[in-house]
PDB file of N, CA and C in Angstrom:
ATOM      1  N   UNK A   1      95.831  93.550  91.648  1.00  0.00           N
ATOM      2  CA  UNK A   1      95.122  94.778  91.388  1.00  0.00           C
ATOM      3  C   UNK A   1      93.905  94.851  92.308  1.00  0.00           C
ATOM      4  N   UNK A   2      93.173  95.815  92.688  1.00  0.00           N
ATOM      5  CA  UNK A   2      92.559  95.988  93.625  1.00  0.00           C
ATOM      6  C   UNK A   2      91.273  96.277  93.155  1.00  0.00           C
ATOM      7  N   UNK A   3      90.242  96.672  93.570  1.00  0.00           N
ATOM      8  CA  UNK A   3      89.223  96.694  92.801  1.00  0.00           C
ATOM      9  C   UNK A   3      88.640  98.113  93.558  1.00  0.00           C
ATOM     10  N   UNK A   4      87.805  98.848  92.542  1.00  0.00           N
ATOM     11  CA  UNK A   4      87.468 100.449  92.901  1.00  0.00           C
ATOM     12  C   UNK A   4      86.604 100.155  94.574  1.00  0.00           C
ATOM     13  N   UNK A   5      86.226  99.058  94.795  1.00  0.00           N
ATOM     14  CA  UNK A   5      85.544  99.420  96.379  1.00  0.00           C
ATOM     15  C   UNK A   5      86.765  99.138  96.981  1.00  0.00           C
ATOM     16  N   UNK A   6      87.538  98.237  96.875  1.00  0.00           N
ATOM     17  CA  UNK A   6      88.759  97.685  98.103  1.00  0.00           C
ATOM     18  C   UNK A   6      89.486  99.373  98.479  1.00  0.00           C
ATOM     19  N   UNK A   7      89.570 100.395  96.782  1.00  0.00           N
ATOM     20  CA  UNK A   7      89.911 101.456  96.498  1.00  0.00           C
ATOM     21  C   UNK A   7      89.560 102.345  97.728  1.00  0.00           C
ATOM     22  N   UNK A   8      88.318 102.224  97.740  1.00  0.00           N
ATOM     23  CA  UNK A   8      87.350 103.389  98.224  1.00  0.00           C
ATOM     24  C   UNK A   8      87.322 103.141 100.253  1.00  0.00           C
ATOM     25  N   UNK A   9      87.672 101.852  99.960  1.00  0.00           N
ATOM     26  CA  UNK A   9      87.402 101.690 101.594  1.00  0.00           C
ATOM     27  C   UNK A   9      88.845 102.043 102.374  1.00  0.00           C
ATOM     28  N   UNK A  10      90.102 101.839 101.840  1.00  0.00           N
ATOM     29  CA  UNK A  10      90.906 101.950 102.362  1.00  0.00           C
ATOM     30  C   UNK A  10      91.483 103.802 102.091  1.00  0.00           C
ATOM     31  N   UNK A  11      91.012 104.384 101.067  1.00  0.00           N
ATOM     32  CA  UNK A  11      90.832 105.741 101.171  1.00  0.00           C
ATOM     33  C   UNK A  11      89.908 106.146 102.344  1.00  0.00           C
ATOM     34  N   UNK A  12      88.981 105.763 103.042  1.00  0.00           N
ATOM     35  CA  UNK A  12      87.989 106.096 103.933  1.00  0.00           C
ATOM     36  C   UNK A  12      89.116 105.591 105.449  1.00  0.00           C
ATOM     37  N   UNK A  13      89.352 104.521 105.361  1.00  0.00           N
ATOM     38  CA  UNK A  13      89.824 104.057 106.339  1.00  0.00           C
ATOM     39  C   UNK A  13      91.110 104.888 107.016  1.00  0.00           C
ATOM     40  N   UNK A  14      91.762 105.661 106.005  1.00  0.00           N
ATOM     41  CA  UNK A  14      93.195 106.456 106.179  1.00  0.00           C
ATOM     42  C   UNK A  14      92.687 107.923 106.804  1.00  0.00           C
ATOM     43  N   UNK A  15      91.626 107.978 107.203  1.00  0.00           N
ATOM     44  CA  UNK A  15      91.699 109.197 107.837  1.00  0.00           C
ATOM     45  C   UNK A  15      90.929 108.868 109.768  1.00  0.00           C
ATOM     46  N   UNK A  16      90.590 107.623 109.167  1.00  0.00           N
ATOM     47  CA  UNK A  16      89.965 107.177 110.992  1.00  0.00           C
ATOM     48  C   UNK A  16      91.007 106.099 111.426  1.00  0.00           C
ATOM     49  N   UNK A  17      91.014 106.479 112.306  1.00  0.00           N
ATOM     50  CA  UNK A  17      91.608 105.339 113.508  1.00  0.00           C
ATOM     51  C   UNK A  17      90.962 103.670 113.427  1.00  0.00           C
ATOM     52  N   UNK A  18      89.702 103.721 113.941  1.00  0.00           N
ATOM     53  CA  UNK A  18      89.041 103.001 114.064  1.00  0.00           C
ATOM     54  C   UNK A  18      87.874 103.326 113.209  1.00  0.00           C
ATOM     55  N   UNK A  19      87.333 101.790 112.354  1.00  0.00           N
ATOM     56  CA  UNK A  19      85.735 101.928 111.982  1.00  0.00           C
ATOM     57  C   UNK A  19      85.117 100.917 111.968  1.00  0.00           C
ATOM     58  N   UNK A  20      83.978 100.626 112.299  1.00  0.00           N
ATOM     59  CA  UNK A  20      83.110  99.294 111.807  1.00  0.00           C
ATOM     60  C   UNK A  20      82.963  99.158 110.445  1.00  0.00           C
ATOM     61  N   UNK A  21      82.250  97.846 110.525  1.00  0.00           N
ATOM     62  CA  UNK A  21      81.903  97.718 109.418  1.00  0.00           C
ATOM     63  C   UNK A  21      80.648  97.967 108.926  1.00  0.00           C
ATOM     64  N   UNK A  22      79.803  98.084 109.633  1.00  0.00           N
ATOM     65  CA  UNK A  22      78.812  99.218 109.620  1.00  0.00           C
ATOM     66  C   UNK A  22      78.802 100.414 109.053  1.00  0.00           C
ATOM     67  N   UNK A  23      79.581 101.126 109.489  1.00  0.00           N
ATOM     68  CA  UNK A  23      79.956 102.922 108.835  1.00  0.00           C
ATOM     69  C   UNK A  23      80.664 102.543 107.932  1.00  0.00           C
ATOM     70  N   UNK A  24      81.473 101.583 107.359  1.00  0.00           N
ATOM     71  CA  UNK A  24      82.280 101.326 106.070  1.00  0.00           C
ATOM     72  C   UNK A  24      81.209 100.950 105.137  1.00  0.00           C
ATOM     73  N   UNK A  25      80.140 100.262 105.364  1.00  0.00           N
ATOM     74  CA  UNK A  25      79.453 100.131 104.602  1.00  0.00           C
ATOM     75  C   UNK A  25      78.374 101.347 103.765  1.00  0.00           C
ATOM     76  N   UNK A  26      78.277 102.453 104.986  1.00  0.00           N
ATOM     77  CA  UNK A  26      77.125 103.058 104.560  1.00  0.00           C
ATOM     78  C   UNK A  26      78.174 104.215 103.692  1.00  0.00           C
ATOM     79  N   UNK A  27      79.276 104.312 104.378  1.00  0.00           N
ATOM     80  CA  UNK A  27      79.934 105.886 103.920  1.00  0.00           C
ATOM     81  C   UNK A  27      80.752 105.564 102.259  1.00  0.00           C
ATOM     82  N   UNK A  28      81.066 103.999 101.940  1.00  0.00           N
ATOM     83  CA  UNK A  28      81.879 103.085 100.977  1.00  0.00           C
ATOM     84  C   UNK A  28      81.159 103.025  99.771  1.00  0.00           C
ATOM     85  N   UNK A  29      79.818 101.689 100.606  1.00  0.00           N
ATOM     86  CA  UNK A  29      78.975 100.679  99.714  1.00  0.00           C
ATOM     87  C   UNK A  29      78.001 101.413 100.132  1.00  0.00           C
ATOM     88  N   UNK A  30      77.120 102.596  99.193  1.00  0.00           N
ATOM     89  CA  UNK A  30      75.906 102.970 100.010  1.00  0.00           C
ATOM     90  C   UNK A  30      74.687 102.198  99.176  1.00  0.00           C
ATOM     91  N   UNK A  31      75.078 101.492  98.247  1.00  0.00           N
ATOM     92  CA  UNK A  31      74.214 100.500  97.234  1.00  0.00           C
ATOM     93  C   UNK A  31      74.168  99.133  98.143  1.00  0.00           C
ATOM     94  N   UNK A  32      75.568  98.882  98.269  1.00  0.00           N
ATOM     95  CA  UNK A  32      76.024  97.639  98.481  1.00  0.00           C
ATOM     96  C   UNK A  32      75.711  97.090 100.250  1.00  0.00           C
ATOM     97  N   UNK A  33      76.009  95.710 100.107  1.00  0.00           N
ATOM     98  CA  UNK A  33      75.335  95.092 101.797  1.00  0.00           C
ATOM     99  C   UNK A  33      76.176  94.960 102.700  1.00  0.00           C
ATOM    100  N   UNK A  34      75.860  94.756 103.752  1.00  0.00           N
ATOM    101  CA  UNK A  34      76.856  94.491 104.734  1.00  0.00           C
ATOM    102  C   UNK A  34      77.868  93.219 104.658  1.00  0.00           C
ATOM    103  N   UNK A  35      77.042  92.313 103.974  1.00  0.00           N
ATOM    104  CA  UNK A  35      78.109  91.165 103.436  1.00  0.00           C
ATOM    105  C   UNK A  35      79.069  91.915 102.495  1.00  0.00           C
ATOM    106  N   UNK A  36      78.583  92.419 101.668  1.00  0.00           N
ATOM    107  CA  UNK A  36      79.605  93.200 100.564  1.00  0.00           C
ATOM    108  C   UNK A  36      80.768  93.559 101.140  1.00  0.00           C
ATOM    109  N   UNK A  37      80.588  94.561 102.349  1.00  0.00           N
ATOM    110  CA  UNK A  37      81.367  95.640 102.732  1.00  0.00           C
ATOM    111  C   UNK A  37      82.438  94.130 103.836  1.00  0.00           C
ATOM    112  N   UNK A  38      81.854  93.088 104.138  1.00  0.00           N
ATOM    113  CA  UNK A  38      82.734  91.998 104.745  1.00  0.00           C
ATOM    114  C   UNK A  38      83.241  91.518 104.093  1.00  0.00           C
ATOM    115  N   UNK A  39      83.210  91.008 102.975  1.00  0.00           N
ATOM    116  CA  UNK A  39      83.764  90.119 101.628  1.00  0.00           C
ATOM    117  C   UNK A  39      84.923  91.344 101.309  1.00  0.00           C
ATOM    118  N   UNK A  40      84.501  92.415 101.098  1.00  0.00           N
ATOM    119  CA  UNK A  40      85.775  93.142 100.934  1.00  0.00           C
ATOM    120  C   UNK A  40      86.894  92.970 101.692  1.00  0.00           C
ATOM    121  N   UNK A  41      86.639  93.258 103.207  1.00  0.00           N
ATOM    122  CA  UNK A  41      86.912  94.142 104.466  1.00  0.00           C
ATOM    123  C   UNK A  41      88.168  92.619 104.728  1.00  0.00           C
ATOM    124  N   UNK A  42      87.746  91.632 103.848  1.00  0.00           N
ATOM    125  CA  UNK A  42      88.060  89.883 104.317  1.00  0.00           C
ATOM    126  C   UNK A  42      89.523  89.978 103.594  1.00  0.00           C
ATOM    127  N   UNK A  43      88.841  90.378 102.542  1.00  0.00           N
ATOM    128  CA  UNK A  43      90.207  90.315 101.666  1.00  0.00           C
ATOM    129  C   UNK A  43      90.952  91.398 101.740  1.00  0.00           C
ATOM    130  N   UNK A  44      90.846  92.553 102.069  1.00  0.00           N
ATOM    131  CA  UNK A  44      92.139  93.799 102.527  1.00  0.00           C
ATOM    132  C   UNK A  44      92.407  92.866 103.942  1.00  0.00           C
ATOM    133  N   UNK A  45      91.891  92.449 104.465  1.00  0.00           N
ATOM    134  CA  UNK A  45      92.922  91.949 105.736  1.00  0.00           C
ATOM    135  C   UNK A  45      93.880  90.360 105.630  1.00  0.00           C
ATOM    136  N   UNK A  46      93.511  90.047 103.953  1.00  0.00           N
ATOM    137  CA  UNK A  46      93.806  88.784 103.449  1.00  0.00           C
ATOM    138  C   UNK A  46      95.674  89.608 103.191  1.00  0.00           C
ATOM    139  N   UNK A  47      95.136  90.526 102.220  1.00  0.00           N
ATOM    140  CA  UNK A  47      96.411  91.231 101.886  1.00  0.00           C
ATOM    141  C   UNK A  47      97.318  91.514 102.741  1.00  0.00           C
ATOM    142  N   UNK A  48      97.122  92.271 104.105  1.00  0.00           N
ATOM    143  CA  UNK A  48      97.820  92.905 104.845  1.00  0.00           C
ATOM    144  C   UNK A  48      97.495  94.147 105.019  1.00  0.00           C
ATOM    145  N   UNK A  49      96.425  94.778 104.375  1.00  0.00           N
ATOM    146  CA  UNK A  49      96.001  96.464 104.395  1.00  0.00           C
ATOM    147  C   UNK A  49      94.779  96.728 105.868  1.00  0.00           C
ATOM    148  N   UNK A  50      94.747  96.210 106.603  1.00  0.00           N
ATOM    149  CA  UNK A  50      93.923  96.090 107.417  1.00  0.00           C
ATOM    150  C   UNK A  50      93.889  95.102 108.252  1.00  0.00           C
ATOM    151  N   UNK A  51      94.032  95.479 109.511  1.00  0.00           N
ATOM    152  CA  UNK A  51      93.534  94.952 110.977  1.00  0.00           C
ATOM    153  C   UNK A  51      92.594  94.562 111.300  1.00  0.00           C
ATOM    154  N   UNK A  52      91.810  93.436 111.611  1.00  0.00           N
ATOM    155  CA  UNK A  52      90.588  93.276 112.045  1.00  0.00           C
ATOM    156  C   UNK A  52      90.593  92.407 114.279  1.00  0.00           C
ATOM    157  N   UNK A  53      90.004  93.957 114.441  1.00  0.00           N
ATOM    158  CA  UNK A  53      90.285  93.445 116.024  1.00  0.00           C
ATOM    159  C   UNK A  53      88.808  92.731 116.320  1.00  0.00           C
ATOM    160  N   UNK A  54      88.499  92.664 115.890  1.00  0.00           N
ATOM    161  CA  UNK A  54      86.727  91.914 116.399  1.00  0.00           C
ATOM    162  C   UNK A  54      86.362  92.000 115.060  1.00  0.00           C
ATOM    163  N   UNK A  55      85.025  90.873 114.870  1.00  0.00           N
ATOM    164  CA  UNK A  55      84.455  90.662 113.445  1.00  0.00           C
ATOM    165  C   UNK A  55      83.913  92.157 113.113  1.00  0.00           C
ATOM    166  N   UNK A  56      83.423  93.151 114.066  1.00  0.00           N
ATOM    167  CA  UNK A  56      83.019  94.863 112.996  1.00  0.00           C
ATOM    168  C   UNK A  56      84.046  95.536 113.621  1.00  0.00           C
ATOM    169  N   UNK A  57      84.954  95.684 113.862  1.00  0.00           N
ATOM    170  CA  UNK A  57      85.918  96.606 113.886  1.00  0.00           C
ATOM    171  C   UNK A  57      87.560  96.466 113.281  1.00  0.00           C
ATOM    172  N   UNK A  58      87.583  97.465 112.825  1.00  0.00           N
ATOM    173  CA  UNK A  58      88.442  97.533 111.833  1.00  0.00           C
ATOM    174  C   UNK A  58      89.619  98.710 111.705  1.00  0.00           C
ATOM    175  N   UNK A  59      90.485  98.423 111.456  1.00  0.00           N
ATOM    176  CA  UNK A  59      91.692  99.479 111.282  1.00  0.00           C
ATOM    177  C   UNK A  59      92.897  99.505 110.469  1.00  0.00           C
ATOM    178  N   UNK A  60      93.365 100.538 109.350  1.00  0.00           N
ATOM    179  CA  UNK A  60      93.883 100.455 108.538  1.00  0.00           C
ATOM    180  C   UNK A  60      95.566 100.299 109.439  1.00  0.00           C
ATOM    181  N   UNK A  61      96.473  99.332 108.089  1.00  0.00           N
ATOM    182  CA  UNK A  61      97.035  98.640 108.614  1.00  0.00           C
ATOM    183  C   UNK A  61      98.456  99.960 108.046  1.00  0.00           C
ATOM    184  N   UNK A  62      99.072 100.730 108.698  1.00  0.00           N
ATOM    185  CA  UNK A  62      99.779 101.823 108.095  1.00  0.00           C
ATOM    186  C   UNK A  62     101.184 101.318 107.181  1.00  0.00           C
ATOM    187  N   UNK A  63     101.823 100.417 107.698  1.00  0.00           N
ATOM    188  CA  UNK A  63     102.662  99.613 106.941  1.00  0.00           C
ATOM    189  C   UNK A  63     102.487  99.379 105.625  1.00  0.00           C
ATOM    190  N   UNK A  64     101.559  99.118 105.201  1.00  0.00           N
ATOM    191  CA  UNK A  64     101.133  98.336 103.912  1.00  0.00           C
ATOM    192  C   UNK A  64     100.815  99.521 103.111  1.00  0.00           C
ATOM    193  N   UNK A  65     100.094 100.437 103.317  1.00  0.00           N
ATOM    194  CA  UNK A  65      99.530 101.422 102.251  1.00  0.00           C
ATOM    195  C   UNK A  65     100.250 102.929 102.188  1.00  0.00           C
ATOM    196  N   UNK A  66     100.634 102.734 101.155  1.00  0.00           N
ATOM    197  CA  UNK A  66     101.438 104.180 100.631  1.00  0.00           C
ATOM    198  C   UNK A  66     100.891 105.486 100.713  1.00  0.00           C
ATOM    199  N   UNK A  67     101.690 106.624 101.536  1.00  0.00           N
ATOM    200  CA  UNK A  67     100.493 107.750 100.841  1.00  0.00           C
ATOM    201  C   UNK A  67     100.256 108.090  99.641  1.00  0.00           C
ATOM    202  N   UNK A  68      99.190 108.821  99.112  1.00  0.00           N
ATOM    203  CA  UNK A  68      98.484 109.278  98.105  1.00  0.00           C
ATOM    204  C   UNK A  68      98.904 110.689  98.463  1.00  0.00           C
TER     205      UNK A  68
END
């Protein structure tokens, strides 16, 4: 089961190509830290829902996530 931020980031992520983790953090976690938004970002790419081409860049992985 996923948890409402893993939720929220990979809803954000399905409409960009590319994002840091920077802008995932502010547009996602606007409470939460940049570690936050990595600890997440760690484990969607643990799963398979996400690409990580460099430690802040990031891209949803289309295989894995169903449309909504």
């Amino acid at each position: 089961m996923m948890t409402p931020e893993e939720t929220r980031v990979l809803s954000y992520l399905r409409s960009r190509i590319l994002s840091t983790v920077d802008e995932i953090a502010r547009a996602c976690l606007p409470e939460g830290s940049l570690e936050e938004a990595r600890r997440i970002l760690w484990n969607l790419e643990w799963l398979g829902y996400i690409v990580r081409y460099s430690p802040d860049t990031v891209q949803i992985n289309g295989r894995r996530v169903s449309p909504t």
